[in-house]
N, C-alpha and C. Protein backbone atom coordinates (compact mmCIF):
# COMPACT_ATOMS: atom_id res chain seq x y z
N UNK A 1 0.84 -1.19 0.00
CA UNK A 1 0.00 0.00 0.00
C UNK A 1 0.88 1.24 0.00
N UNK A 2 0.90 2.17 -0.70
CA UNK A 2 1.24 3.77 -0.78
C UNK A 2 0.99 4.41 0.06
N UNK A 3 2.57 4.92 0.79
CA UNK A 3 2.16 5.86 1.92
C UNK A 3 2.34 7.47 1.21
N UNK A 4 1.26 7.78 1.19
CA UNK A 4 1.15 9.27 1.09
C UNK A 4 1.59 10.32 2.05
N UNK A 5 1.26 9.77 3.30
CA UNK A 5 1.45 10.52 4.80
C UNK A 5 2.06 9.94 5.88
N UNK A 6 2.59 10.90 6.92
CA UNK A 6 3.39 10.51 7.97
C UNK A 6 1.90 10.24 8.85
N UNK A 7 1.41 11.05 8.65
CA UNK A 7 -0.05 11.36 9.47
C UNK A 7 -1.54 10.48 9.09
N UNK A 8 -1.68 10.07 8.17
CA UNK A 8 -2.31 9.41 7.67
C UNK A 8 -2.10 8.07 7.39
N UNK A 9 -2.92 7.48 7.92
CA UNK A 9 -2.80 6.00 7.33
C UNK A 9 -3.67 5.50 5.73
N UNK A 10 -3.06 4.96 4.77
CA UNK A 10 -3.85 4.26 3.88
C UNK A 10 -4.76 3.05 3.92
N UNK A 11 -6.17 2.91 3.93
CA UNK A 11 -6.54 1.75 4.13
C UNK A 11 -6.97 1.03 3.10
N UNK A 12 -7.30 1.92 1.64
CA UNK A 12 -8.25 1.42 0.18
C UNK A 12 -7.70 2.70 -0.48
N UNK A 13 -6.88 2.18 -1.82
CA UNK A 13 -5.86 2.93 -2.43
C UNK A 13 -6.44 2.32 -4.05
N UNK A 14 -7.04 3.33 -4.36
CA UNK A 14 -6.99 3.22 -6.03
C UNK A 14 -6.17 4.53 -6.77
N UNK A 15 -5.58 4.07 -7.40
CA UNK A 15 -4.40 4.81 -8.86
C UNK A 15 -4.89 5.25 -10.04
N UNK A 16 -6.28 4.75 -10.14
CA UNK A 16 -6.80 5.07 -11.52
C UNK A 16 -8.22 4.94 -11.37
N UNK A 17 -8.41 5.26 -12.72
CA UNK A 17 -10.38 5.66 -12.31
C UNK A 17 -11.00 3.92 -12.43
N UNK A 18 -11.77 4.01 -11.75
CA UNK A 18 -12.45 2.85 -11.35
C UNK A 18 -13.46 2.28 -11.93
N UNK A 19 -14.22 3.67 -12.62
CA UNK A 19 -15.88 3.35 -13.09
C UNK A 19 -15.33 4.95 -13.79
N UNK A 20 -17.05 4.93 -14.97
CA UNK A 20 -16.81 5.94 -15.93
C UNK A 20 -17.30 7.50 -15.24
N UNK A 21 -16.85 8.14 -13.90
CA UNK A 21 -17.67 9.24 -13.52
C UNK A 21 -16.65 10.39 -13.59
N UNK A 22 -17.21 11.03 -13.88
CA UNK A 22 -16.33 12.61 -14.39
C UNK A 22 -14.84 12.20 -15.24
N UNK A 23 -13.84 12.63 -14.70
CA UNK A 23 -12.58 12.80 -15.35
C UNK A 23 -11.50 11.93 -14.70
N UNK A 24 -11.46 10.43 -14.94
CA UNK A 24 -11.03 9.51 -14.01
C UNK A 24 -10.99 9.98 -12.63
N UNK A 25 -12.27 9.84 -12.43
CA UNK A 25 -12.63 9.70 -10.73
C UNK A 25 -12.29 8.69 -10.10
N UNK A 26 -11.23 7.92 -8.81
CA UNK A 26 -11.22 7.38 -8.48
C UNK A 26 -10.78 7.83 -6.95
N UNK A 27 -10.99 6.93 -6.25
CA UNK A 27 -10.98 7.56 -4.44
C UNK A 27 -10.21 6.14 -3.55
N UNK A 28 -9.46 7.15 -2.89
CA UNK A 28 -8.54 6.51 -1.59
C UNK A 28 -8.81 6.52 0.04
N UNK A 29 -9.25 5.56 0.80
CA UNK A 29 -9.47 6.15 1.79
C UNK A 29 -8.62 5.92 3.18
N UNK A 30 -8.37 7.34 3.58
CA UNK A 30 -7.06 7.29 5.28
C UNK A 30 -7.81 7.47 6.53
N UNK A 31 -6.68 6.89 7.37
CA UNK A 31 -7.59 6.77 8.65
C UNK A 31 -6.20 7.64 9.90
N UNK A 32 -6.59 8.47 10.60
CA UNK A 32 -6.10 8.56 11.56
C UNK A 32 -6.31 8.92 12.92
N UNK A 33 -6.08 9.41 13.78
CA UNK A 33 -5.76 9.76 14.93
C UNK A 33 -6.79 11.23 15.40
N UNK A 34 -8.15 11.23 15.83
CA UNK A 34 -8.55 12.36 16.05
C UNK A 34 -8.86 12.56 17.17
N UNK A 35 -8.28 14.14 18.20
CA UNK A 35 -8.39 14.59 19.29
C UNK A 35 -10.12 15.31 19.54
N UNK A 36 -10.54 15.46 18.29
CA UNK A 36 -12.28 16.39 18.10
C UNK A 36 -12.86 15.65 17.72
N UNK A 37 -14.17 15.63 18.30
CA UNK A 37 -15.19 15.25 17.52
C UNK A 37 -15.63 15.70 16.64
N UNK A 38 -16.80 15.36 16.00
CA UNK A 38 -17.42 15.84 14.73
C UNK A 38 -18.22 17.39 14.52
N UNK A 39 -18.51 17.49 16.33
CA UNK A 39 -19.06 18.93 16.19
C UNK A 39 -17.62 20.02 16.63
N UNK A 40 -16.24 19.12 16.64
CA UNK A 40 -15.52 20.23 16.68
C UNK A 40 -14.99 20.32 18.56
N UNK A 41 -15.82 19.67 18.72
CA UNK A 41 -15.40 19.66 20.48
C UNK A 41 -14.30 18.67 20.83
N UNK A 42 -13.52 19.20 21.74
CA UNK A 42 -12.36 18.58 22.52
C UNK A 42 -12.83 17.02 22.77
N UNK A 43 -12.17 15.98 22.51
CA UNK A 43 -12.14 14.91 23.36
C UNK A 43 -11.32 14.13 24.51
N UNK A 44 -12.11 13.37 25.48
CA UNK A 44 -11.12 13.21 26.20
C UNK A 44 -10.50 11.90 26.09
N UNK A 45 -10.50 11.12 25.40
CA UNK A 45 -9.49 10.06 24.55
C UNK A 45 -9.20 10.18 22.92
N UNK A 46 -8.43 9.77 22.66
CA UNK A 46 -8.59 9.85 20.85
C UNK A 46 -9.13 9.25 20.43
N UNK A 47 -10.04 9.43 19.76
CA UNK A 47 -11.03 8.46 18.33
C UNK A 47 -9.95 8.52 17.36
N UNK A 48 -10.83 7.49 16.22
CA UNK A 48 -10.22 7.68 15.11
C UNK A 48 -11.13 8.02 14.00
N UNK A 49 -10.97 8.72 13.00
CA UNK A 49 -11.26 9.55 11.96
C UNK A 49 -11.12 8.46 10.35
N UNK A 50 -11.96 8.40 9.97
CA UNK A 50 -11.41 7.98 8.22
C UNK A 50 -12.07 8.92 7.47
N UNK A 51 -11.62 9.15 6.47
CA UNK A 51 -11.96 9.73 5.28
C UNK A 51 -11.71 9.71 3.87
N UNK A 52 -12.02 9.91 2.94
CA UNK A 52 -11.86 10.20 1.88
C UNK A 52 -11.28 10.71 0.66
N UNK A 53 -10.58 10.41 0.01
CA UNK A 53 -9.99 11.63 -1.37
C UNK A 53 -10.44 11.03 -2.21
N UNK A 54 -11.41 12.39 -2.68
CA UNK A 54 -11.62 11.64 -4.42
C UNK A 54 -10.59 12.58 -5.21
N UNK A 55 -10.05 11.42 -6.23
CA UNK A 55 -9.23 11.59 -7.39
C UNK A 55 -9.55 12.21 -8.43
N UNK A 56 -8.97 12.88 -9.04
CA UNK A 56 -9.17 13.24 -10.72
C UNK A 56 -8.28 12.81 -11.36
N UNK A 57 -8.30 12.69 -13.09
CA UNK A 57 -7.58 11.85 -13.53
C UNK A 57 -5.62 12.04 -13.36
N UNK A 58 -5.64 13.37 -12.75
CA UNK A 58 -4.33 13.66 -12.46
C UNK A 58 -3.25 13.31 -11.29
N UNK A 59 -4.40 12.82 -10.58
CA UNK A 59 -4.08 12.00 -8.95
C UNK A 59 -3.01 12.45 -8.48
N UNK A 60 -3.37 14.29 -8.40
CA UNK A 60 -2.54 14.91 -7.53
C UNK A 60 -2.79 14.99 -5.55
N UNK A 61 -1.05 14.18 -5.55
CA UNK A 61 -1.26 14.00 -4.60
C UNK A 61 -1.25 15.29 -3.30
N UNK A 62 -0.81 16.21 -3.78
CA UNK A 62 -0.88 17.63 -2.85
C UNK A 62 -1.58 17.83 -2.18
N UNK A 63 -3.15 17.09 -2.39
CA UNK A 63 -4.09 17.13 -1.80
C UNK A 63 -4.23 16.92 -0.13
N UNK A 64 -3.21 15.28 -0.24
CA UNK A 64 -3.25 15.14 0.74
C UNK A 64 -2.20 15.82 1.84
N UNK A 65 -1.19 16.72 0.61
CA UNK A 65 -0.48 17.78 1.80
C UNK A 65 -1.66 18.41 2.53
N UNK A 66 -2.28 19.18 1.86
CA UNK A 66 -3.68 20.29 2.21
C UNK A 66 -4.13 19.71 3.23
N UNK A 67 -4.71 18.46 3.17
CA UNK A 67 -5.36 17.91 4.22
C UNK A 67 -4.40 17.81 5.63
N UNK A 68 -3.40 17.36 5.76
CA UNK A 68 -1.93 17.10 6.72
C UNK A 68 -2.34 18.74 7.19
N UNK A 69 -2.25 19.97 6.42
CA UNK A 69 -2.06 20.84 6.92
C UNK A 69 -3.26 21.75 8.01
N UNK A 70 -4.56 21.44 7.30
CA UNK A 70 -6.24 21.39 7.96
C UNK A 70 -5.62 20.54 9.27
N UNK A 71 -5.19 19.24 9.01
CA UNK A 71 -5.59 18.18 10.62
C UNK A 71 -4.58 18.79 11.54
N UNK A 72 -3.42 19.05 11.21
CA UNK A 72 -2.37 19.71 12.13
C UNK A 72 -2.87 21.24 12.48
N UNK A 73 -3.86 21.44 12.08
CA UNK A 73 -4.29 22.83 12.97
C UNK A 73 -5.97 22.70 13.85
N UNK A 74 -6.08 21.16 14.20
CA UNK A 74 -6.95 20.92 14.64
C UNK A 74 -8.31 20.91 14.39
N UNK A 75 -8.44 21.28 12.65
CA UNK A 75 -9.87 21.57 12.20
C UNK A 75 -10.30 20.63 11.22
N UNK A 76 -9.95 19.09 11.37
CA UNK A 76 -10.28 18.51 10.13
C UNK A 76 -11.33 17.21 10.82
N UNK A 77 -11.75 17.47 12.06
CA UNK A 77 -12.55 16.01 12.32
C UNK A 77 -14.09 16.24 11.69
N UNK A 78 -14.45 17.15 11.12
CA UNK A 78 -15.88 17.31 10.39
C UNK A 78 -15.70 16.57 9.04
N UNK A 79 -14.48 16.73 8.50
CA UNK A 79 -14.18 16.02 7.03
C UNK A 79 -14.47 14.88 6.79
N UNK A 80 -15.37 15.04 5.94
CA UNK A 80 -15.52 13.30 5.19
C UNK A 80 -14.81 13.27 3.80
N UNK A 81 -14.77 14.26 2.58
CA UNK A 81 -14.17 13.88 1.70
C UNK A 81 -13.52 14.99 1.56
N UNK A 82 -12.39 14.76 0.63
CA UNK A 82 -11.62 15.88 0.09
C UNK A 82 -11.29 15.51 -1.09
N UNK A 83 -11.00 16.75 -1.62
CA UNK A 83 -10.57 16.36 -3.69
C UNK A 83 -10.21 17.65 -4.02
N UNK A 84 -9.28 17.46 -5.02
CA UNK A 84 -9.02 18.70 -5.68
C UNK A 84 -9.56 18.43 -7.13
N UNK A 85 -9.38 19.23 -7.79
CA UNK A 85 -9.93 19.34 -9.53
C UNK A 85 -9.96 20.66 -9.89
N UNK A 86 -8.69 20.52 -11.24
CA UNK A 86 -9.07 21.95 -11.65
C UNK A 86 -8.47 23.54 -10.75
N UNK A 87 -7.58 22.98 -9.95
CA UNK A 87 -7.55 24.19 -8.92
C UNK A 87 -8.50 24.61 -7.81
N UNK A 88 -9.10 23.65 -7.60
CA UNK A 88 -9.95 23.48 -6.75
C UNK A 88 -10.39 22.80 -5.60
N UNK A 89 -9.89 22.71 -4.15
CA UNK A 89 -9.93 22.01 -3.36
C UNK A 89 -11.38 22.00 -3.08
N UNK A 90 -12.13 20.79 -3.06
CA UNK A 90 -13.63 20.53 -2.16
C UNK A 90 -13.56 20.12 -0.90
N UNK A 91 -14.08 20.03 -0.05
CA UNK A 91 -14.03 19.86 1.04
C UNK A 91 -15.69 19.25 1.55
N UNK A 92 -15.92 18.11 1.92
CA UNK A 92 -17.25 18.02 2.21
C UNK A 92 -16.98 17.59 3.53
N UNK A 93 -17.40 18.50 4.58
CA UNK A 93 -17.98 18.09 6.28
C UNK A 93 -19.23 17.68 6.17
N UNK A 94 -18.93 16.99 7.26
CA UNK A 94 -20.69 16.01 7.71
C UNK A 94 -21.78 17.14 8.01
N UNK A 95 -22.99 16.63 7.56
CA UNK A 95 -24.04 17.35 7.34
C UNK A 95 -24.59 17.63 9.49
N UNK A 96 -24.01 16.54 9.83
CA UNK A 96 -24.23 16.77 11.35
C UNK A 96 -23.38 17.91 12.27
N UNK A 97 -22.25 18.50 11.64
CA UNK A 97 -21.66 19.31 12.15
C UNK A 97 -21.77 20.36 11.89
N UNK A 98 -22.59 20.38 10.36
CA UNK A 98 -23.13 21.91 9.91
C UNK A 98 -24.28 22.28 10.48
N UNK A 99 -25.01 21.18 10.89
CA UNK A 99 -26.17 21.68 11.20
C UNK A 99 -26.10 21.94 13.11
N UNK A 100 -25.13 21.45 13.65
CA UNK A 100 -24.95 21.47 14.94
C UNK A 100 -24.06 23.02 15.33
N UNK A 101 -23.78 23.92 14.38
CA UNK A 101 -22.95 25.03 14.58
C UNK A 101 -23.89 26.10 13.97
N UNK A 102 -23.57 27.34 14.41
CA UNK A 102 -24.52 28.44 13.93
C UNK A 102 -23.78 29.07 12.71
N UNK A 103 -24.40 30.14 11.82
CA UNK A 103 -24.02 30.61 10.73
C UNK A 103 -22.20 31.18 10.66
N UNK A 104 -22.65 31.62 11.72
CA UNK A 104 -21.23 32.58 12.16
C UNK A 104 -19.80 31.35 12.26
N UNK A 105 -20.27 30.32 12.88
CA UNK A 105 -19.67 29.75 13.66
C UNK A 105 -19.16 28.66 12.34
N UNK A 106 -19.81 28.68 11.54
CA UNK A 106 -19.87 28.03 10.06
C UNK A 106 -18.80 28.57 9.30
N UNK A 107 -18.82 30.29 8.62
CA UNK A 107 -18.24 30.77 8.44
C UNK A 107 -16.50 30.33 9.22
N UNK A 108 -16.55 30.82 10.78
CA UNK A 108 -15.57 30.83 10.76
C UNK A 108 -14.24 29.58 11.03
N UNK A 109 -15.17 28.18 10.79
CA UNK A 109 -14.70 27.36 10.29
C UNK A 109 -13.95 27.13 8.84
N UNK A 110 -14.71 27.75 8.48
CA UNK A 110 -14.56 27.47 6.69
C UNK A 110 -12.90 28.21 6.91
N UNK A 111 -13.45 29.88 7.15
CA UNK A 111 -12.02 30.72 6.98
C UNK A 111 -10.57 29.93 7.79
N UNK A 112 -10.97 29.40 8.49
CA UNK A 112 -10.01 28.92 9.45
C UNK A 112 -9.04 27.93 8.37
N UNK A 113 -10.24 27.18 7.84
CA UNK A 113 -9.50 25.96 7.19
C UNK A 113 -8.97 26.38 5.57
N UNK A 114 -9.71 27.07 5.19
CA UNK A 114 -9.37 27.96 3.71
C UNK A 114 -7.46 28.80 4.07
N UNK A 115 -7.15 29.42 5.43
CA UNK A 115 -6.02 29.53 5.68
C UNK A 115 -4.99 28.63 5.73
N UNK A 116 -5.48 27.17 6.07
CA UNK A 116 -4.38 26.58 6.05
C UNK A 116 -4.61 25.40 4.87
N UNK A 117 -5.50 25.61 3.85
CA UNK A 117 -5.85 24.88 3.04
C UNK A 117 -5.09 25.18 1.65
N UNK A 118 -4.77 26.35 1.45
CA UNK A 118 -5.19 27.32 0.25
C UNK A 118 -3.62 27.22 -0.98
N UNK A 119 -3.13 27.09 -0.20
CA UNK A 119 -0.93 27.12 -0.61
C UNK A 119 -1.04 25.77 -0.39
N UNK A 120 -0.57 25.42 -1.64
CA UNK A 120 -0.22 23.94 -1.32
C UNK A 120 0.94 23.86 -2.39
N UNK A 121 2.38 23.81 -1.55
CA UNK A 121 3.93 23.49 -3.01
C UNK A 121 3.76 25.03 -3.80
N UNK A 122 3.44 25.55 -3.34
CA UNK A 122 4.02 27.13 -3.71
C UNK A 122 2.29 27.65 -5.01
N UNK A 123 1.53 26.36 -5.22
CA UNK A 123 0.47 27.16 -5.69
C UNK A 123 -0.73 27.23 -4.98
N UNK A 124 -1.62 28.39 -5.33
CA UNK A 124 -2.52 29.05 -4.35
C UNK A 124 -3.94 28.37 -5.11
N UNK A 125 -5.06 27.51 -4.61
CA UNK A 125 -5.93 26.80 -5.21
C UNK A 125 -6.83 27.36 -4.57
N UNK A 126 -8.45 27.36 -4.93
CA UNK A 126 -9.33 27.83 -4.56
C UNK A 126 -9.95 26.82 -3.28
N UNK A 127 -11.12 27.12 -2.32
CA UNK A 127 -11.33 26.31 -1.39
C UNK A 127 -13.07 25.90 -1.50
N UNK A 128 -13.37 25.36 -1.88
CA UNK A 128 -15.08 25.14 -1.98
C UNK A 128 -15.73 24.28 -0.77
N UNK A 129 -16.15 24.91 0.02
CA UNK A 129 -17.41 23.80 1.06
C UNK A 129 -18.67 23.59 0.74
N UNK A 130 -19.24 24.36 -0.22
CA UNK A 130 -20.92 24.33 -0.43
C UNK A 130 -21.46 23.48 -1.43
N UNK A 131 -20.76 23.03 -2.47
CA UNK A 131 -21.27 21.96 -3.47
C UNK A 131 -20.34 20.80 -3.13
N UNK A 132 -21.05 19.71 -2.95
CA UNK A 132 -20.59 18.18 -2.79
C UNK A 132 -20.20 17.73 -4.37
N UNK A 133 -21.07 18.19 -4.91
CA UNK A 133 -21.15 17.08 -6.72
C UNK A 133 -19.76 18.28 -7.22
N UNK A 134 -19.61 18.85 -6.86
CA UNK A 134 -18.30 19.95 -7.52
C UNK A 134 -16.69 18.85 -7.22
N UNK A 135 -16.96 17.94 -6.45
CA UNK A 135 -15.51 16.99 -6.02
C UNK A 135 -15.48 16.43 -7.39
N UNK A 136 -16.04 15.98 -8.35
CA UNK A 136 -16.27 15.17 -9.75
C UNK A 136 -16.71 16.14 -10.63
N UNK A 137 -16.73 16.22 -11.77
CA UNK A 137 -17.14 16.72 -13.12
C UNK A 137 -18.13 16.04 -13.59
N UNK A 138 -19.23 15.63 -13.13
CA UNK A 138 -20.03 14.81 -13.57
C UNK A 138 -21.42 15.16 -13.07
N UNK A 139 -22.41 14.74 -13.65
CA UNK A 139 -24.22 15.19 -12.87
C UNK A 139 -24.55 15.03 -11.72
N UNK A 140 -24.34 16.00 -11.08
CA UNK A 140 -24.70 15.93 -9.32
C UNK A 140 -25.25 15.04 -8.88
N UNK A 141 -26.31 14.54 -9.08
CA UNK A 141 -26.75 13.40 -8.66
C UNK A 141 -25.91 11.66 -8.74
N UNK A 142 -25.23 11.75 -9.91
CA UNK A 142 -24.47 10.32 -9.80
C UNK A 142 -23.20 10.93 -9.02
N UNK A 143 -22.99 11.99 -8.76
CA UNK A 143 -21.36 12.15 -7.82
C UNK A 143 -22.29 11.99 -6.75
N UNK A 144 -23.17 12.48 -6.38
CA UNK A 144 -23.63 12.42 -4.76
C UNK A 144 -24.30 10.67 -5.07
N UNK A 145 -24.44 10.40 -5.65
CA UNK A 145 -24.63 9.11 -5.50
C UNK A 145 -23.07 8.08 -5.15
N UNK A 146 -22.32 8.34 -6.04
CA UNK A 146 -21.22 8.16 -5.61
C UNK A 146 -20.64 7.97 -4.19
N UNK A 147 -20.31 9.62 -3.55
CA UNK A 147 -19.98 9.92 -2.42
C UNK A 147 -20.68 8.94 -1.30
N UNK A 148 -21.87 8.68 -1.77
CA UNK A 148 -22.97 8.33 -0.82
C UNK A 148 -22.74 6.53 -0.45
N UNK A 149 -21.78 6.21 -1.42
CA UNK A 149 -21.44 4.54 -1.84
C UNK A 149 -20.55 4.20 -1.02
N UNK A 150 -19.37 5.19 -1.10
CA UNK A 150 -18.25 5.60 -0.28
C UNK A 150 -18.55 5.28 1.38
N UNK A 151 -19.32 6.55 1.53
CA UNK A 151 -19.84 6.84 2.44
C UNK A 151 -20.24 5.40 3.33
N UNK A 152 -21.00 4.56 2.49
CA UNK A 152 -21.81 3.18 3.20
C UNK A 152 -20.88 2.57 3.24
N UNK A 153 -19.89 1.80 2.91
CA UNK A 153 -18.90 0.75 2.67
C UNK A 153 -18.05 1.28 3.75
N UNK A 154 -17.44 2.80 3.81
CA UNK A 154 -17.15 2.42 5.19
C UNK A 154 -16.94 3.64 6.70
N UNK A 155 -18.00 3.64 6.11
CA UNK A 155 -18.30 4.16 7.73
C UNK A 155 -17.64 5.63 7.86
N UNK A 156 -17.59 6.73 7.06
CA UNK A 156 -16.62 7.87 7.20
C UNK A 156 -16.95 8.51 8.58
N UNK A 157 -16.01 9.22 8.96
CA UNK A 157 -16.20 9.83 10.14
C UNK A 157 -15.13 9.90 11.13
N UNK A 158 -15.70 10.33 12.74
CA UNK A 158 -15.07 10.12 13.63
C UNK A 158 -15.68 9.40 14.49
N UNK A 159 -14.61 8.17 14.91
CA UNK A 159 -15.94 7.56 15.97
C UNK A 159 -14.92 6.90 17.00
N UNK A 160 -15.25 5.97 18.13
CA UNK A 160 -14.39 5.84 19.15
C UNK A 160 -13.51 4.30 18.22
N UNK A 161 -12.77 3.94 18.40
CA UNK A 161 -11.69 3.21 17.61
C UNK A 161 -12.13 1.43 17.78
N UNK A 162 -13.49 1.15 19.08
CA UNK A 162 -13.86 -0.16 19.07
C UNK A 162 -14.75 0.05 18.20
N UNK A 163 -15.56 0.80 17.65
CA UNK A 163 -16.43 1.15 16.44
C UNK A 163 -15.99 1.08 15.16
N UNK A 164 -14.54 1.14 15.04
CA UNK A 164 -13.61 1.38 13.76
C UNK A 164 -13.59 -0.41 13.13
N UNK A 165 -13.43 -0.83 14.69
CA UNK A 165 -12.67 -2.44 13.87
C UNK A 165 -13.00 -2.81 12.50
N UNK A 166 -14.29 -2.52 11.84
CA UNK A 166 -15.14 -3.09 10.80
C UNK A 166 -14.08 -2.07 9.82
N UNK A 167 -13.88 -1.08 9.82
CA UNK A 167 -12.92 -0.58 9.03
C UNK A 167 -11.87 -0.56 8.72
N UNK A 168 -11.20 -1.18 10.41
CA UNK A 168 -9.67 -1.70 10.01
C UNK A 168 -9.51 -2.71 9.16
N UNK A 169 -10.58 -4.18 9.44
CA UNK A 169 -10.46 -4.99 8.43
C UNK A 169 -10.74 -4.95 6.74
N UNK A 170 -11.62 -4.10 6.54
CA UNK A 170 -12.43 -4.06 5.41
C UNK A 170 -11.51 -3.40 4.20
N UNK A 171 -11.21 -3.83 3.19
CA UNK A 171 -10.16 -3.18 1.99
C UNK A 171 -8.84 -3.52 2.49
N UNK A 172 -8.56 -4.34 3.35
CA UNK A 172 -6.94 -4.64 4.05
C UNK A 172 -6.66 -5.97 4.07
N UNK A 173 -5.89 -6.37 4.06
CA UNK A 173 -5.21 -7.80 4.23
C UNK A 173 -3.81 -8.06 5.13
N UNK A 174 -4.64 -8.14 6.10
CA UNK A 174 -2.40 -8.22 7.11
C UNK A 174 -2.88 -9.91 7.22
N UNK A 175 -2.16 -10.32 6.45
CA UNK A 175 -2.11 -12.44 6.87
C UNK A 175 -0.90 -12.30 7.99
N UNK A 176 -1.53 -13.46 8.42
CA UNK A 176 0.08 -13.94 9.51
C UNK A 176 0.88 -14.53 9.08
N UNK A 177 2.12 -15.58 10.08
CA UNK A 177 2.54 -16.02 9.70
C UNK A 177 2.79 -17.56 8.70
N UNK A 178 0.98 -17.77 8.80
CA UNK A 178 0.80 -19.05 8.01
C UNK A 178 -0.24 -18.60 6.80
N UNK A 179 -0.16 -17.14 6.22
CA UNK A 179 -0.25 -16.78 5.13
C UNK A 179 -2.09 -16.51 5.39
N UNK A 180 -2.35 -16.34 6.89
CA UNK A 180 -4.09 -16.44 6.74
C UNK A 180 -4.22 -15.52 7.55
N UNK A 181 -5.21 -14.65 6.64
CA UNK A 181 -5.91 -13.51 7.59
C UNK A 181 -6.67 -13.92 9.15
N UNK A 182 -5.90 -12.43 9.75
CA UNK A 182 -6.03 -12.77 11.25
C UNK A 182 -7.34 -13.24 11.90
N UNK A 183 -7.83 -13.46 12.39
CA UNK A 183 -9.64 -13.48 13.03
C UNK A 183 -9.80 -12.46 13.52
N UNK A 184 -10.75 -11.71 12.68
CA UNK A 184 -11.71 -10.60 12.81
C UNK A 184 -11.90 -10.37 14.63
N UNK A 185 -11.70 -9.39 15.45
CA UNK A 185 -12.14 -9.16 16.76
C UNK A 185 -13.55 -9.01 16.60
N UNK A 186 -14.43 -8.71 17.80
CA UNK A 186 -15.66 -8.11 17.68
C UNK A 186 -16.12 -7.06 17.73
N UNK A 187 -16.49 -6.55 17.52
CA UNK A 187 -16.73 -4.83 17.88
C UNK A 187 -17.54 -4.43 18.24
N UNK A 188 -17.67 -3.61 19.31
CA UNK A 188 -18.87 -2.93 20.45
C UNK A 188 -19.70 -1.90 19.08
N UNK A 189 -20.94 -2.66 18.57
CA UNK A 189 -21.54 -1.81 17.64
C UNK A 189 -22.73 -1.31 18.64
N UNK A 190 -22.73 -0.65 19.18
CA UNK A 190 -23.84 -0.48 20.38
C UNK A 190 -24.31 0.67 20.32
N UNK A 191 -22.96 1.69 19.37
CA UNK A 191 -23.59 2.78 18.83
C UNK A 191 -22.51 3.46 18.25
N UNK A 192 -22.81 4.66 17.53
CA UNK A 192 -21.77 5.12 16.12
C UNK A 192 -22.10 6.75 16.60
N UNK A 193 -20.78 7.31 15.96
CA UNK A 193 -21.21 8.64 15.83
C UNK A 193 -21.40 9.26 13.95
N UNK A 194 -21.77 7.87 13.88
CA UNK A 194 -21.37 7.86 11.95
C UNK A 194 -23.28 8.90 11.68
N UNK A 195 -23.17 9.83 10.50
CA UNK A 195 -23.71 10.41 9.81
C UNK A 195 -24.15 10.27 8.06
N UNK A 196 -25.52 10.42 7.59
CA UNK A 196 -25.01 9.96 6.15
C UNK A 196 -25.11 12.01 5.87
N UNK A 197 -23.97 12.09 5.11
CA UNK A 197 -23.46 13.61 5.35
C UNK A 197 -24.02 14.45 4.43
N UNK A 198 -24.74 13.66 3.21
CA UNK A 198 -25.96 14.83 2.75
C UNK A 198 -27.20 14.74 2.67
């Protein structure tokens, strides 16, 4: 698997477009280490976070500098997907954290993260939060259908890390030493802080 990040883990790594949607659309998804929850509030153990990059056919990876640079300033546990295209970073937060913050408080999320989003390798890209189907070049409805596929398979979000197990295994393969995947643990599904985000 391709490490993109010091900070990020890879768990489901595609290189090329997958299916025919926009401009070789294809998506990778990382998992790491989050101190916030989803509405942005302090926690007092670490969860863990997965998310998203959708690709364009250029599978620039800078993206995931941008993102490294959002999580290292503490504002990236709302993120479910990210993508660039075109000069254009998207950014889609969960529909539960927009609606759990007031207008103002919306705003000054966005600006927060548009500062440390915006420079990425010496060029200056635009920052979009308000259109989801803008991550793809394709008819809003099959990208949000898309996103939404993503989304189910595995679980985006932030949630406490016995909630994750289903994600650690899922798109991964660590065999042991007699060449056979490990036995699945169980996982306390008793409850999620998972969202479907539009």
């Amino acid at each position: 698997m391709r490490q993109y990040s010091h900070h990020f883990s890879c768990l489901h790594d595609e290189d090329g477009p997958t299916t025919d949607l926009g401009r070789g659309t294809h998506y990778s998804v990382f998992r790491t280490t989050e101190w916030y929850d989803r509405h942005q509030k302090r926690l007092r153990e670490a969860h863990i976070h997965d998310f998203a990059v959708i690709w364009d056919e250029d599978h620039d990876e800078r993206v995931v500098y941008a993102a490294e640079q959002i999580y290292l300033a503490g504002l990236f546990s709302p993120v479910l997907f990210i993508g660039e295209r075109k000069g254009t970073i998207t950014i889609v937060a969960s529909e539960d954290f927009r609606n759990s913050v007031t207008a103002d408080e919306w705003e000054l999320w966005k600006s927060a993260v548009y500062d440390r989003g915006y420079e990425v390798d010496g060029d200056y890209w635009s920052v979009s939060f308000e259109n989801a189907a803008g991550i793809s070049q394709d008819h809003p409805a099959r990208v949000t259908e898309y996103l939404v596929d993503i989304d189910s398979r595995w679980k985006l979000g932030v949630g406490p890390h016995e909630d994750r197990y289903e994600g650690l295994y899922r798109g991964i393969e660590y065999p042991d030493d007699e060449g056979e995947l490990p036995e699945k643990p169980e996982a306390d599904t008793t409850g999620t802080d998972h969202d479907i985000p539009f």
